[in-house]
C-alpha atoms as a PDB file:
ATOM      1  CA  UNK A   1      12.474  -0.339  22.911  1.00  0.00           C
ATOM      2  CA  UNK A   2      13.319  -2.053  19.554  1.00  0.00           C
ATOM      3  CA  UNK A   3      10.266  -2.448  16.818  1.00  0.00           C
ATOM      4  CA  UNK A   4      10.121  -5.862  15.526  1.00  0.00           C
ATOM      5  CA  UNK A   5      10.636  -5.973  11.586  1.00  0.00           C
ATOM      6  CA  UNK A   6       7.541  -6.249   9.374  1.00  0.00           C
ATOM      7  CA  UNK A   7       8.512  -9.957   7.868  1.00  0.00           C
ATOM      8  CA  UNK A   8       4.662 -10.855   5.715  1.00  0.00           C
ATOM      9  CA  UNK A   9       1.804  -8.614   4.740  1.00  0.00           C
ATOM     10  CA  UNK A  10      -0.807 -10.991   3.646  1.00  0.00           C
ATOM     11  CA  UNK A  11      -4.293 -10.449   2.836  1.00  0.00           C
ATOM     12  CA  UNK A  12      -6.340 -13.510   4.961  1.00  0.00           C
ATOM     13  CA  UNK A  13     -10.563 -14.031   5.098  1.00  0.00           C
ATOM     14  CA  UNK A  14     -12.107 -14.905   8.357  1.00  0.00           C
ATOM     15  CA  UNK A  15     -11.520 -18.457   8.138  1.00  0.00           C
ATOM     16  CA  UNK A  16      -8.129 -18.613   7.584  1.00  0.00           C
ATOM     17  CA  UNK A  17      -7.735 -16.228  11.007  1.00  0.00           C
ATOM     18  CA  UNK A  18      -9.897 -18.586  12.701  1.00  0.00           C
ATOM     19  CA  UNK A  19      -7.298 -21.470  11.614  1.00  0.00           C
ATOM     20  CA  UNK A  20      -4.050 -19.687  13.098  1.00  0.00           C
ATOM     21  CA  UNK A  21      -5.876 -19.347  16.177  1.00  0.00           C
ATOM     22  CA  UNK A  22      -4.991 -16.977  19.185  1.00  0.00           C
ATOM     23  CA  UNK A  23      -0.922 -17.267  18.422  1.00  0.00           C
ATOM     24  CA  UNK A  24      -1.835 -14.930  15.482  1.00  0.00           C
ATOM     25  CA  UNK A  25      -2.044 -11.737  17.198  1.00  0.00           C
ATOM     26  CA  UNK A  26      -1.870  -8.976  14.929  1.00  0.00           C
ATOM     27  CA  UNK A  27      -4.098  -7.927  12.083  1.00  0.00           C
ATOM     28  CA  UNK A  28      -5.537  -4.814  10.929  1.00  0.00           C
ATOM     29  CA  UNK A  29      -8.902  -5.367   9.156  1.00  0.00           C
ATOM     30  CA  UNK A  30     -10.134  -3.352   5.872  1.00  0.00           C
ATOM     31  CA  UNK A  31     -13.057  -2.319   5.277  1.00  0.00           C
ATOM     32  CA  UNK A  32     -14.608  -2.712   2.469  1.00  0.00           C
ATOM     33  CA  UNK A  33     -13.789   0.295  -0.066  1.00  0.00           C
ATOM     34  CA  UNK A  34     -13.785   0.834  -3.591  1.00  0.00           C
ATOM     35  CA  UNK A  35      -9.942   1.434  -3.368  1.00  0.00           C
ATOM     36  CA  UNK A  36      -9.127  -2.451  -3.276  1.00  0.00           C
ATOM     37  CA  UNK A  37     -11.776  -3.206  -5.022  1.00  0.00           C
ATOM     38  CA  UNK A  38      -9.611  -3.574  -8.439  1.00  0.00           C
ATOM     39  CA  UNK A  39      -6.704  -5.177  -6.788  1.00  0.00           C
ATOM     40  CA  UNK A  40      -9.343  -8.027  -4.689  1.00  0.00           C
ATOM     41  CA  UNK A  41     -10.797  -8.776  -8.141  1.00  0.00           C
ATOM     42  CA  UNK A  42      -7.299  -9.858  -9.596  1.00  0.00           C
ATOM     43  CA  UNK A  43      -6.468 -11.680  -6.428  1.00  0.00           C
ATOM     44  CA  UNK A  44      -9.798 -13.677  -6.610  1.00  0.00           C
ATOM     45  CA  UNK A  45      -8.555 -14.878  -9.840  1.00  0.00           C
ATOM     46  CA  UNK A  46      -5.373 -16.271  -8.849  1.00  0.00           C
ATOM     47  CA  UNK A  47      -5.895 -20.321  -8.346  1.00  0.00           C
ATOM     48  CA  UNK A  48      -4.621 -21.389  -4.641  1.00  0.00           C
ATOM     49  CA  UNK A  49      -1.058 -22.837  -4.802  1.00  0.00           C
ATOM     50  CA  UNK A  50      -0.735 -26.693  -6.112  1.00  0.00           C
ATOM     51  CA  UNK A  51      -4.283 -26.112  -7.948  1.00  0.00           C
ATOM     52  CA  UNK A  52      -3.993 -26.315 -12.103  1.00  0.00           C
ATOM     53  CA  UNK A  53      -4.753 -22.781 -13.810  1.00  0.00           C
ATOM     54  CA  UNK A  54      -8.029 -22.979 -15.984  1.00  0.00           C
ATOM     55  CA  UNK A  55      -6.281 -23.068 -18.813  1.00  0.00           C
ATOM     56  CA  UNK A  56      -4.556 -26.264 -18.180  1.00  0.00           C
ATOM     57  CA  UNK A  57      -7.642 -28.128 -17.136  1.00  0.00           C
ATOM     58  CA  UNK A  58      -8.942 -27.238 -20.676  1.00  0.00           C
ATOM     59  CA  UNK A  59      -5.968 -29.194 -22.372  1.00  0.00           C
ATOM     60  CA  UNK A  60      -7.002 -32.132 -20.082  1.00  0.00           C
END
């Protein structure tokens, strides 16, 4: 039996789960740990796509 190929790893909250719906099928949750911790802080700081960085809204 073939393995289908690993395409997208993505790191997704609750909500954006709930908006895929059921066709979204597999997910592996993480617990909370201090091992992410460093990388989630970084990521939290990364404006969503289409939204002006900080610094641009200054120059405004």
């Amino acid at each position: 039996m073939a393995m289908d190929k690993v395409v997208a790893v993505g790191l997704l909250t609750q909500r954006d789960l709930d908006l895929l719906g059921a066709g979204f099928a597999r997910m592996y949750p993480v617990d909370a740990c201090e091992v992410f911790q460093d990388l989630i802080s970084k990521l939290d700081q990364v404006p969503p796509v289409g939204q002006p960085l900080s610094h641009d809204l200054q120059r405004s």
